[in-house]
PDB file of N, CA and C in Angstrom:
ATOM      1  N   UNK A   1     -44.981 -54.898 -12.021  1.00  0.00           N
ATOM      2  CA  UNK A   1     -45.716 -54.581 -10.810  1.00  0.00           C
ATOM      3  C   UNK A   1     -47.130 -55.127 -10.983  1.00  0.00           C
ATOM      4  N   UNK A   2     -47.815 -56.621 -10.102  1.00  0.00           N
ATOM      5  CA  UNK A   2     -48.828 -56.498 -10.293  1.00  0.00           C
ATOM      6  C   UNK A   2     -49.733 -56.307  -9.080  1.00  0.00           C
ATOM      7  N   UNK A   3     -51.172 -56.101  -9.266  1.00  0.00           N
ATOM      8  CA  UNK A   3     -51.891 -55.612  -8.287  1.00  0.00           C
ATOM      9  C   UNK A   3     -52.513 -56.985  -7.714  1.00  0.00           C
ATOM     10  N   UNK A   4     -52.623 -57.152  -6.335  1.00  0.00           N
ATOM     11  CA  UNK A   4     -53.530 -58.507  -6.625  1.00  0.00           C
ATOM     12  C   UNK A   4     -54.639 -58.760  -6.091  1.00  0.00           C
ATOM     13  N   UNK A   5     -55.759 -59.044  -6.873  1.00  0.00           N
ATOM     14  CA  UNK A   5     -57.475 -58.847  -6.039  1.00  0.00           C
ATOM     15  C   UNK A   5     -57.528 -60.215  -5.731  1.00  0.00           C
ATOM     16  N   UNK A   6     -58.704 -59.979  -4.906  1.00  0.00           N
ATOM     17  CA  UNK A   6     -58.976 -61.262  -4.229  1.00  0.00           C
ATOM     18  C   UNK A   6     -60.799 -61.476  -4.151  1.00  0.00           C
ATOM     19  N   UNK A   7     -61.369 -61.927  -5.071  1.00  0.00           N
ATOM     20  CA  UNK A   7     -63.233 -61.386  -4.883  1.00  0.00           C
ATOM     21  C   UNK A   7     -62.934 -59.843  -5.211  1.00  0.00           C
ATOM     22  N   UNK A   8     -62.916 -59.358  -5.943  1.00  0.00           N
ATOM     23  CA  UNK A   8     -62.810 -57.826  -6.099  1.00  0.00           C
ATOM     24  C   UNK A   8     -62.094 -56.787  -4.991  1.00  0.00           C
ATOM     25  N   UNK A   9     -61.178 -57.428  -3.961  1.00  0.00           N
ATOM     26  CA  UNK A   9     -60.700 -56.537  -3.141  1.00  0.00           C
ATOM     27  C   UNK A   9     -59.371 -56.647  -3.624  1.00  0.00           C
ATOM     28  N   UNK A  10     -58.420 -55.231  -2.958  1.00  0.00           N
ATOM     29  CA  UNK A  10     -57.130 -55.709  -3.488  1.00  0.00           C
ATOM     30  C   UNK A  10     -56.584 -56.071  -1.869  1.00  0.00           C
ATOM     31  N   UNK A  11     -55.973 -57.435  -2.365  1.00  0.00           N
ATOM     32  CA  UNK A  11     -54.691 -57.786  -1.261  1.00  0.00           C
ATOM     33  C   UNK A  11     -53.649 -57.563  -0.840  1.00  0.00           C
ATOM     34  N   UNK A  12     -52.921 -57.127  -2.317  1.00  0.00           N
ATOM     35  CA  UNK A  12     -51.649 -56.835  -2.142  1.00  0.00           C
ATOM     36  C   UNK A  12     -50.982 -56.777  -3.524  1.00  0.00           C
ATOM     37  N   UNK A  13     -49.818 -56.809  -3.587  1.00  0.00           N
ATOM     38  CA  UNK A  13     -48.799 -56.476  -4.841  1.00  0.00           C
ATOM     39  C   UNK A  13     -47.596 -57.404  -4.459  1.00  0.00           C
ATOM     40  N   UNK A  14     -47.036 -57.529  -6.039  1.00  0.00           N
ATOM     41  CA  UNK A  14     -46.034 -58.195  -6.199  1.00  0.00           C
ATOM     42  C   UNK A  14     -45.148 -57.495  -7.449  1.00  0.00           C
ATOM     43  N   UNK A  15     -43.809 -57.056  -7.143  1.00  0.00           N
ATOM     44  CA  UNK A  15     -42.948 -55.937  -7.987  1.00  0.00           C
ATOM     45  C   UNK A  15     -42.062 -56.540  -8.011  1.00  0.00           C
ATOM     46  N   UNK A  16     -41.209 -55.930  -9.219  1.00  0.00           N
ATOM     47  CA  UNK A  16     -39.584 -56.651  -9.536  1.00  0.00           C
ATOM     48  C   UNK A  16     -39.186 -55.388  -8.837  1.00  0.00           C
ATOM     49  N   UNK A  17     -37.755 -55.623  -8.039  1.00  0.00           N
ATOM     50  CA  UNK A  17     -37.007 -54.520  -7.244  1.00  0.00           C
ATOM     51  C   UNK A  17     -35.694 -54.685  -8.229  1.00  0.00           C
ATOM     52  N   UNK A  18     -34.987 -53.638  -7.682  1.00  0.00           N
ATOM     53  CA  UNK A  18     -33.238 -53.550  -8.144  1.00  0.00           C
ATOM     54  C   UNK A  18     -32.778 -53.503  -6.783  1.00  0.00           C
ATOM     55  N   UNK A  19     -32.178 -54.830  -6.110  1.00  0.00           N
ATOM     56  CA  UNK A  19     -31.341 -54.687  -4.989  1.00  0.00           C
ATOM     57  C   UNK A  19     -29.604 -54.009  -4.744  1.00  0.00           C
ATOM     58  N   UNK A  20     -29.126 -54.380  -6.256  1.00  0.00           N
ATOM     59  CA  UNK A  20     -27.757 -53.961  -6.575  1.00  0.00           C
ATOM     60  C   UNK A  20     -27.644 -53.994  -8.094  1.00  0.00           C
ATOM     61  N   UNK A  21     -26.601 -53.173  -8.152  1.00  0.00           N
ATOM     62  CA  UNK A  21     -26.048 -53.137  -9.358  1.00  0.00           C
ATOM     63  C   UNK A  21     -26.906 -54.465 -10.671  1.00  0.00           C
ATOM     64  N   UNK A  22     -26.253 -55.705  -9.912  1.00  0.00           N
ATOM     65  CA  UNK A  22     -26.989 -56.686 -11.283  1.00  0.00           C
ATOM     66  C   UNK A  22     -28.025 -57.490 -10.328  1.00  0.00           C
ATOM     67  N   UNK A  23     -28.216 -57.442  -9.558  1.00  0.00           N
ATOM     68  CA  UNK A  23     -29.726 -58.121  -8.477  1.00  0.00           C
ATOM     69  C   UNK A  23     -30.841 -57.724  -8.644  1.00  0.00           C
ATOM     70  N   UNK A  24     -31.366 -58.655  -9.183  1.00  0.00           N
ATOM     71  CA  UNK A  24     -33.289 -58.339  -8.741  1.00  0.00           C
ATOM     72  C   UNK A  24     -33.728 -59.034  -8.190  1.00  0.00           C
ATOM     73  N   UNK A  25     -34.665 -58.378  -7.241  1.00  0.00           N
ATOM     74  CA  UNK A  25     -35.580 -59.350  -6.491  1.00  0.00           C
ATOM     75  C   UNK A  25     -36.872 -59.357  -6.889  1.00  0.00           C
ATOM     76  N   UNK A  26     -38.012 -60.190  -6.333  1.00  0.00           N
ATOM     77  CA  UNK A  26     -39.302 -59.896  -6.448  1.00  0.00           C
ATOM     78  C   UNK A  26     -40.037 -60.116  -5.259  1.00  0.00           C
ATOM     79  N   UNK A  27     -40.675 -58.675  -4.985  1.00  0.00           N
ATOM     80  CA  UNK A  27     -40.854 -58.219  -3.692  1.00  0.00           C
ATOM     81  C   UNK A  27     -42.611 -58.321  -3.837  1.00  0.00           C
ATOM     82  N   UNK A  28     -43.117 -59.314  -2.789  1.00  0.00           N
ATOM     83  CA  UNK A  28     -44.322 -59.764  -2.265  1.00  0.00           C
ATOM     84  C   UNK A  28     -44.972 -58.963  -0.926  1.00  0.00           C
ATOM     85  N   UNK A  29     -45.953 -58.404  -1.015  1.00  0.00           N
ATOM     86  CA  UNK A  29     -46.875 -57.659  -0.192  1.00  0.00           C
ATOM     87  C   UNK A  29     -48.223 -57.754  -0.030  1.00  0.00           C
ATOM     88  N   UNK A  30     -48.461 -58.491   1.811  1.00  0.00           N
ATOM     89  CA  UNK A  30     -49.809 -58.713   1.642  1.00  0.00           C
ATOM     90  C   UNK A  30     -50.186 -57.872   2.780  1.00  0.00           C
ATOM     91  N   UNK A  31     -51.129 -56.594   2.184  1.00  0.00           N
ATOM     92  CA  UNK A  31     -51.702 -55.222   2.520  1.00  0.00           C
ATOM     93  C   UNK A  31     -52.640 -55.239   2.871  1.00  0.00           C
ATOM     94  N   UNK A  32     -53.932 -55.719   2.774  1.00  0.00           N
ATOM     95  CA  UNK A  32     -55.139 -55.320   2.236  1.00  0.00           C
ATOM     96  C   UNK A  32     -55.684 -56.377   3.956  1.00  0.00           C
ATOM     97  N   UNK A  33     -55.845 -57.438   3.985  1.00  0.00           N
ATOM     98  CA  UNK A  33     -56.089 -58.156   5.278  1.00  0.00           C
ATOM     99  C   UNK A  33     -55.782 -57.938   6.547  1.00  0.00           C
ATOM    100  N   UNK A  34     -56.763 -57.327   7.216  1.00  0.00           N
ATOM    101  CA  UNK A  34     -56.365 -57.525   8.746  1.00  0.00           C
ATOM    102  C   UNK A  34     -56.008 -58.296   9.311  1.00  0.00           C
ATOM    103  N   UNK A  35     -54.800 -58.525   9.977  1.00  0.00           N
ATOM    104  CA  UNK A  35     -54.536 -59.471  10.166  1.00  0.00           C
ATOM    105  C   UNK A  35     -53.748 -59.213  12.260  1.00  0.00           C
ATOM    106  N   UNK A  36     -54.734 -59.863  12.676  1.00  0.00           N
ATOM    107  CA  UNK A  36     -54.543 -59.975  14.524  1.00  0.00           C
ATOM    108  C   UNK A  36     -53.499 -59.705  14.431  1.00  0.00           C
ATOM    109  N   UNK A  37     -52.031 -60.320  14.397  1.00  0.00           N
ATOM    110  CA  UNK A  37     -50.949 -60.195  14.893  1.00  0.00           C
ATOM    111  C   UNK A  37     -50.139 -58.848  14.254  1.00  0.00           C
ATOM    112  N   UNK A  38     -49.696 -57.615  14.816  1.00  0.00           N
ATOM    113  CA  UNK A  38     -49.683 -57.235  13.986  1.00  0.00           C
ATOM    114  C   UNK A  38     -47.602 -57.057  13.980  1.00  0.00           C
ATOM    115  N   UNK A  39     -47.189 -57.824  14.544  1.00  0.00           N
ATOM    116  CA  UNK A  39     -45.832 -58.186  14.103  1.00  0.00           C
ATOM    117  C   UNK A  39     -45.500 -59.316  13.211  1.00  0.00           C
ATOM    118  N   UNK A  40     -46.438 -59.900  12.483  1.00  0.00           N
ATOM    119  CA  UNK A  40     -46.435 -61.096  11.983  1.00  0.00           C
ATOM    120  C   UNK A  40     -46.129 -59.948  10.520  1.00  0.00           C
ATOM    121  N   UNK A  41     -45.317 -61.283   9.191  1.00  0.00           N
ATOM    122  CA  UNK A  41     -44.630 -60.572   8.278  1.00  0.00           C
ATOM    123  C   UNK A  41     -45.946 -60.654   7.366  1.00  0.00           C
ATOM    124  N   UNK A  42     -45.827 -59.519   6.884  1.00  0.00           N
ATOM    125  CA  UNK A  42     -47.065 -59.243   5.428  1.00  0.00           C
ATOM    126  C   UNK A  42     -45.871 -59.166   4.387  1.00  0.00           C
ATOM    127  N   UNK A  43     -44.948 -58.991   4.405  1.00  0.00           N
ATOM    128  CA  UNK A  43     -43.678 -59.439   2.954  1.00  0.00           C
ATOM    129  C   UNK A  43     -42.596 -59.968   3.072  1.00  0.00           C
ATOM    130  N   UNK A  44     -42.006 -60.439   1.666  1.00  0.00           N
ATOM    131  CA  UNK A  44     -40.962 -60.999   1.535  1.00  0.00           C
ATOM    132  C   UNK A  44     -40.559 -60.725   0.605  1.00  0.00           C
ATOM    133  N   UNK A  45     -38.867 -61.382  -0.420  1.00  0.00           N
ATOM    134  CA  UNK A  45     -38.458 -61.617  -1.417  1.00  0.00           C
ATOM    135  C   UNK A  45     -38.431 -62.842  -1.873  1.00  0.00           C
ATOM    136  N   UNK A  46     -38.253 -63.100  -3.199  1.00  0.00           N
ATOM    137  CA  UNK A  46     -38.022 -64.455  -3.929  1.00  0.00           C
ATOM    138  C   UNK A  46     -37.342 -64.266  -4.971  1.00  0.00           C
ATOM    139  N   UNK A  47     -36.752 -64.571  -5.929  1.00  0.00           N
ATOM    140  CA  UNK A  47     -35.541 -65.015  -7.024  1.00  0.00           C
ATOM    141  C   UNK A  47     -36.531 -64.909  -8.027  1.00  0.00           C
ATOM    142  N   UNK A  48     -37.967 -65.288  -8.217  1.00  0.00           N
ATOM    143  CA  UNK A  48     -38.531 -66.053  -9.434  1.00  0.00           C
ATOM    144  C   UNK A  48     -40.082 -64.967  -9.425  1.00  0.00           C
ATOM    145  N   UNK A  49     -40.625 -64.557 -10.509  1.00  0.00           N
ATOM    146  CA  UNK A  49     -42.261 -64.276 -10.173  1.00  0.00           C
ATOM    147  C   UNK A  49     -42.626 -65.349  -9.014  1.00  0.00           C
ATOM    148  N   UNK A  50     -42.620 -66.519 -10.265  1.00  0.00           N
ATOM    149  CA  UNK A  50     -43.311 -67.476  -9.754  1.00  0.00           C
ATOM    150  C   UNK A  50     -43.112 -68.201  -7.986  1.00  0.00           C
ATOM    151  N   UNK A  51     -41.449 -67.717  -7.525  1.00  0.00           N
ATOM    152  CA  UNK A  51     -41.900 -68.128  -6.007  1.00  0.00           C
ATOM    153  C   UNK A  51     -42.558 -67.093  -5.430  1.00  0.00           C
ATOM    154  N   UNK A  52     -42.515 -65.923  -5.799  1.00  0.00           N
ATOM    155  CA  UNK A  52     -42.674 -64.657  -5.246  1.00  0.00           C
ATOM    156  C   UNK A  52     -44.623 -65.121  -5.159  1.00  0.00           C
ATOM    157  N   UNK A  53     -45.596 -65.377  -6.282  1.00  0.00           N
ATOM    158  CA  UNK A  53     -46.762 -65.777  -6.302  1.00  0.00           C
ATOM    159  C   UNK A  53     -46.592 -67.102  -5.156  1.00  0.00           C
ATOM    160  N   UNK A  54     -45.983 -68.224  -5.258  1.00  0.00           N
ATOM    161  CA  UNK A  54     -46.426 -69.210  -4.013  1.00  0.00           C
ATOM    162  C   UNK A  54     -46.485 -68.550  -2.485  1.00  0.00           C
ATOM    163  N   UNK A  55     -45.279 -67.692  -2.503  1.00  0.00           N
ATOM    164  CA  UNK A  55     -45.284 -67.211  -1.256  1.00  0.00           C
ATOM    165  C   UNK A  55     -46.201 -66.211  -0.796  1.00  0.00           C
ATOM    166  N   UNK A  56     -46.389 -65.347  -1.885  1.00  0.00           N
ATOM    167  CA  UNK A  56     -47.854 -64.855  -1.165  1.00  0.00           C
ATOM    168  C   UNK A  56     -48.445 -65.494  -1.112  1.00  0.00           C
ATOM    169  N   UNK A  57     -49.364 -66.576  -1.761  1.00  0.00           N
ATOM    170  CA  UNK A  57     -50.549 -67.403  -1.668  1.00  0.00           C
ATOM    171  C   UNK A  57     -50.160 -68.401  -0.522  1.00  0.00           C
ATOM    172  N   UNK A  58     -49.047 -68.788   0.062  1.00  0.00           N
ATOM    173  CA  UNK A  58     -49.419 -69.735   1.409  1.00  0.00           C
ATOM    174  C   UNK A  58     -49.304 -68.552   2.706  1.00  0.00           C
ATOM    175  N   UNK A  59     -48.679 -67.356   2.590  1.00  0.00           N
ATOM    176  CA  UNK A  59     -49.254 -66.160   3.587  1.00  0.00           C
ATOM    177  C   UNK A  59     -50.529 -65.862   3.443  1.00  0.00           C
ATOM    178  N   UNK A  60     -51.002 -65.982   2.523  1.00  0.00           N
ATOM    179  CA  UNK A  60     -52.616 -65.565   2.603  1.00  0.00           C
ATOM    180  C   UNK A  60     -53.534 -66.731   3.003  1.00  0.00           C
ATOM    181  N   UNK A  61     -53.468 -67.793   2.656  1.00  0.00           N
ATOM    182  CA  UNK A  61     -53.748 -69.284   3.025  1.00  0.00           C
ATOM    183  C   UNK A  61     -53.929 -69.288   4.543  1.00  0.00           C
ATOM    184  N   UNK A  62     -52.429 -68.807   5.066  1.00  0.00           N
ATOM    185  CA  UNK A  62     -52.358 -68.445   6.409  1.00  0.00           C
ATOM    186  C   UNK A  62     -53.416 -67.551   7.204  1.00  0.00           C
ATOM    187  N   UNK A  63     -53.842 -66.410   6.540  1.00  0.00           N
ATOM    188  CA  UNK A  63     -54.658 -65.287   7.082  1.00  0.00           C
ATOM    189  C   UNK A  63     -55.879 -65.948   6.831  1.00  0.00           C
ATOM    190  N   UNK A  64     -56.421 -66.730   5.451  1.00  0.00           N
ATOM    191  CA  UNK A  64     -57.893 -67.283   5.312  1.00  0.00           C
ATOM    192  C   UNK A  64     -57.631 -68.059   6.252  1.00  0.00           C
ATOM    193  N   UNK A  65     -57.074 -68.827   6.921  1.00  0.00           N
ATOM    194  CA  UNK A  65     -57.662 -70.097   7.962  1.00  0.00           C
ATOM    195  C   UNK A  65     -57.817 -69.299   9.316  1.00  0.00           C
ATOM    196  N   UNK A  66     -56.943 -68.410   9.582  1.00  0.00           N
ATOM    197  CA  UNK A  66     -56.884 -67.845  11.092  1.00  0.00           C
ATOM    198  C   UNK A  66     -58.844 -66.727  10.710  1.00  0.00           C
ATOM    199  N   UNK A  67     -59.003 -66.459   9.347  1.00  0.00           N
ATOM    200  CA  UNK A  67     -60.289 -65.628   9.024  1.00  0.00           C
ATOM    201  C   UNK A  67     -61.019 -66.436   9.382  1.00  0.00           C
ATOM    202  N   UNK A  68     -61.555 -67.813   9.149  1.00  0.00           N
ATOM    203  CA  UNK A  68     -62.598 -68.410   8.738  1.00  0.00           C
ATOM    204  C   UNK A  68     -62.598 -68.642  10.218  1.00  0.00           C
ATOM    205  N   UNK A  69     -62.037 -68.605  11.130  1.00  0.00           N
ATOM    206  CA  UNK A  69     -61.881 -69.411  12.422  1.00  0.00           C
ATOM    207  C   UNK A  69     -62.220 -68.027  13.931  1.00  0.00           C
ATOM    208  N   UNK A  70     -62.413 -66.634  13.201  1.00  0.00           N
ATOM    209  CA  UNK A  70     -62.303 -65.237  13.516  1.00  0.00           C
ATOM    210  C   UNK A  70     -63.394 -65.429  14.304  1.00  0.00           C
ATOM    211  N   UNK A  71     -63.736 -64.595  15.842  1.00  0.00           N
ATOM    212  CA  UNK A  71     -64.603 -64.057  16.265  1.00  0.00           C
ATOM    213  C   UNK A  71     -64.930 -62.706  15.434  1.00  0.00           C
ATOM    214  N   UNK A  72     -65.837 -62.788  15.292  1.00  0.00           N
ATOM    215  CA  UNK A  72     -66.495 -61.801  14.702  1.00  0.00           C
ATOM    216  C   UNK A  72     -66.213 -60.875  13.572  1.00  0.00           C
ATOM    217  N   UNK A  73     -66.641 -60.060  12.800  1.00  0.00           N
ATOM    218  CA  UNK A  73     -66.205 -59.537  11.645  1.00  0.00           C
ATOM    219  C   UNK A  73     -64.609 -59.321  10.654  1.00  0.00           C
ATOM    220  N   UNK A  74     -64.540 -60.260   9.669  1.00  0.00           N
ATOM    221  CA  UNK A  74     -62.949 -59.797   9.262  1.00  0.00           C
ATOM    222  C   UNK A  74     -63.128 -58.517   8.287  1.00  0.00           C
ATOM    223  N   UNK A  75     -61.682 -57.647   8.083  1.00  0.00           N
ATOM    224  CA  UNK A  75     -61.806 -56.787   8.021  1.00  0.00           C
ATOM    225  C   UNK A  75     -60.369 -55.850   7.170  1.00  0.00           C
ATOM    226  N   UNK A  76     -60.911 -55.203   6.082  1.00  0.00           N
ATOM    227  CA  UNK A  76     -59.675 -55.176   5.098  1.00  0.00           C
ATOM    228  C   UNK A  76     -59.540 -54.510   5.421  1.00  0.00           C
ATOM    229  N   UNK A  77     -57.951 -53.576   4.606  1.00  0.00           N
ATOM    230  CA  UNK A  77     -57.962 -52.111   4.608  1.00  0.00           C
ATOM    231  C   UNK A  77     -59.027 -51.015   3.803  1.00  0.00           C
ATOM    232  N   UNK A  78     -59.030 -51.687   2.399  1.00  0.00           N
ATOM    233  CA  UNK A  78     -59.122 -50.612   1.565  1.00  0.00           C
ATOM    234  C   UNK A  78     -60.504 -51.487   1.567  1.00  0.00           C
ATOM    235  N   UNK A  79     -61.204 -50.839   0.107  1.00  0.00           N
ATOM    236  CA  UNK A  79     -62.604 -51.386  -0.495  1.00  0.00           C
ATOM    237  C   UNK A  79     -62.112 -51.942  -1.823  1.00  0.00           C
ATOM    238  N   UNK A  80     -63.147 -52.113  -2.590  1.00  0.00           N
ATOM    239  CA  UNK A  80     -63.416 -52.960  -3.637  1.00  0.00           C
ATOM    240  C   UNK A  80     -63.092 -51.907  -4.746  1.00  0.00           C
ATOM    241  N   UNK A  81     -63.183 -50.752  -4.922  1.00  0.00           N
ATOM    242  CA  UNK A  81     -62.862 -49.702  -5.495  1.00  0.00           C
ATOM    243  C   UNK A  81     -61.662 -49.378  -5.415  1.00  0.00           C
ATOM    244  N   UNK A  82     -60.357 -49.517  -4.287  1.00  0.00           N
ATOM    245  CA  UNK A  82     -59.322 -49.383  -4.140  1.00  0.00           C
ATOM    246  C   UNK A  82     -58.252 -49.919  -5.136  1.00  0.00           C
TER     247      UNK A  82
END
C-alpha cells in the first residue's frame, strides 16, 4: 500500500488487492485533486505496480493540464498534514 504525495500533499494511493482466490490486482486512486468533472474516473486496476504507477501519473497529467488552464483557485481535498 503506498501513499502518494505530490509537493507535500497527498494525491492518492496505490494497493495490491485479492480479486479471487489466485488474482491480484493493483488498485490506483487519485483522491486528493479536485477535479471539475465529477463523473470522470479517479481509479483503476493494472496487472503490474509498475502499470498501476503509469496509470496514475497520465490521470494526474490529465488533472495538471485541465489545473494549469483553471479559472480561478485549484483545490485539494485534504492538506499537507493529511
Amino acid at each position: 500500500d503506498y501513499a502518494i504525495k505530490i509537493d507535500g500533499l497527498k494525491a492518492g494511493r496505490i494497493m495490491r488487492l485479492q480479486r479471487s482466490h489466485m488474482r491480484f490486482v493493483w488498485l490506483w486512486t487519485l483522491t486528493a485533486p479536485i477535479w471539475p468533472d465529477p463523473q470522470r474516473n479517479h481509479s483503476g486496476e493494472a496487472e503490474t505496480l509498475e502499470a498501476a504507477q503509469q496509470a496514475f501519473k497520465a490521470r494526474f497529467q490529465e488533472w495538471l493540464a485541465w489545473a494549469v488552464t483553471a479559472q480561478g483557485p485549484v483545490q485539494w481535498y485534504v492538506t499537507a498534514n493529511a
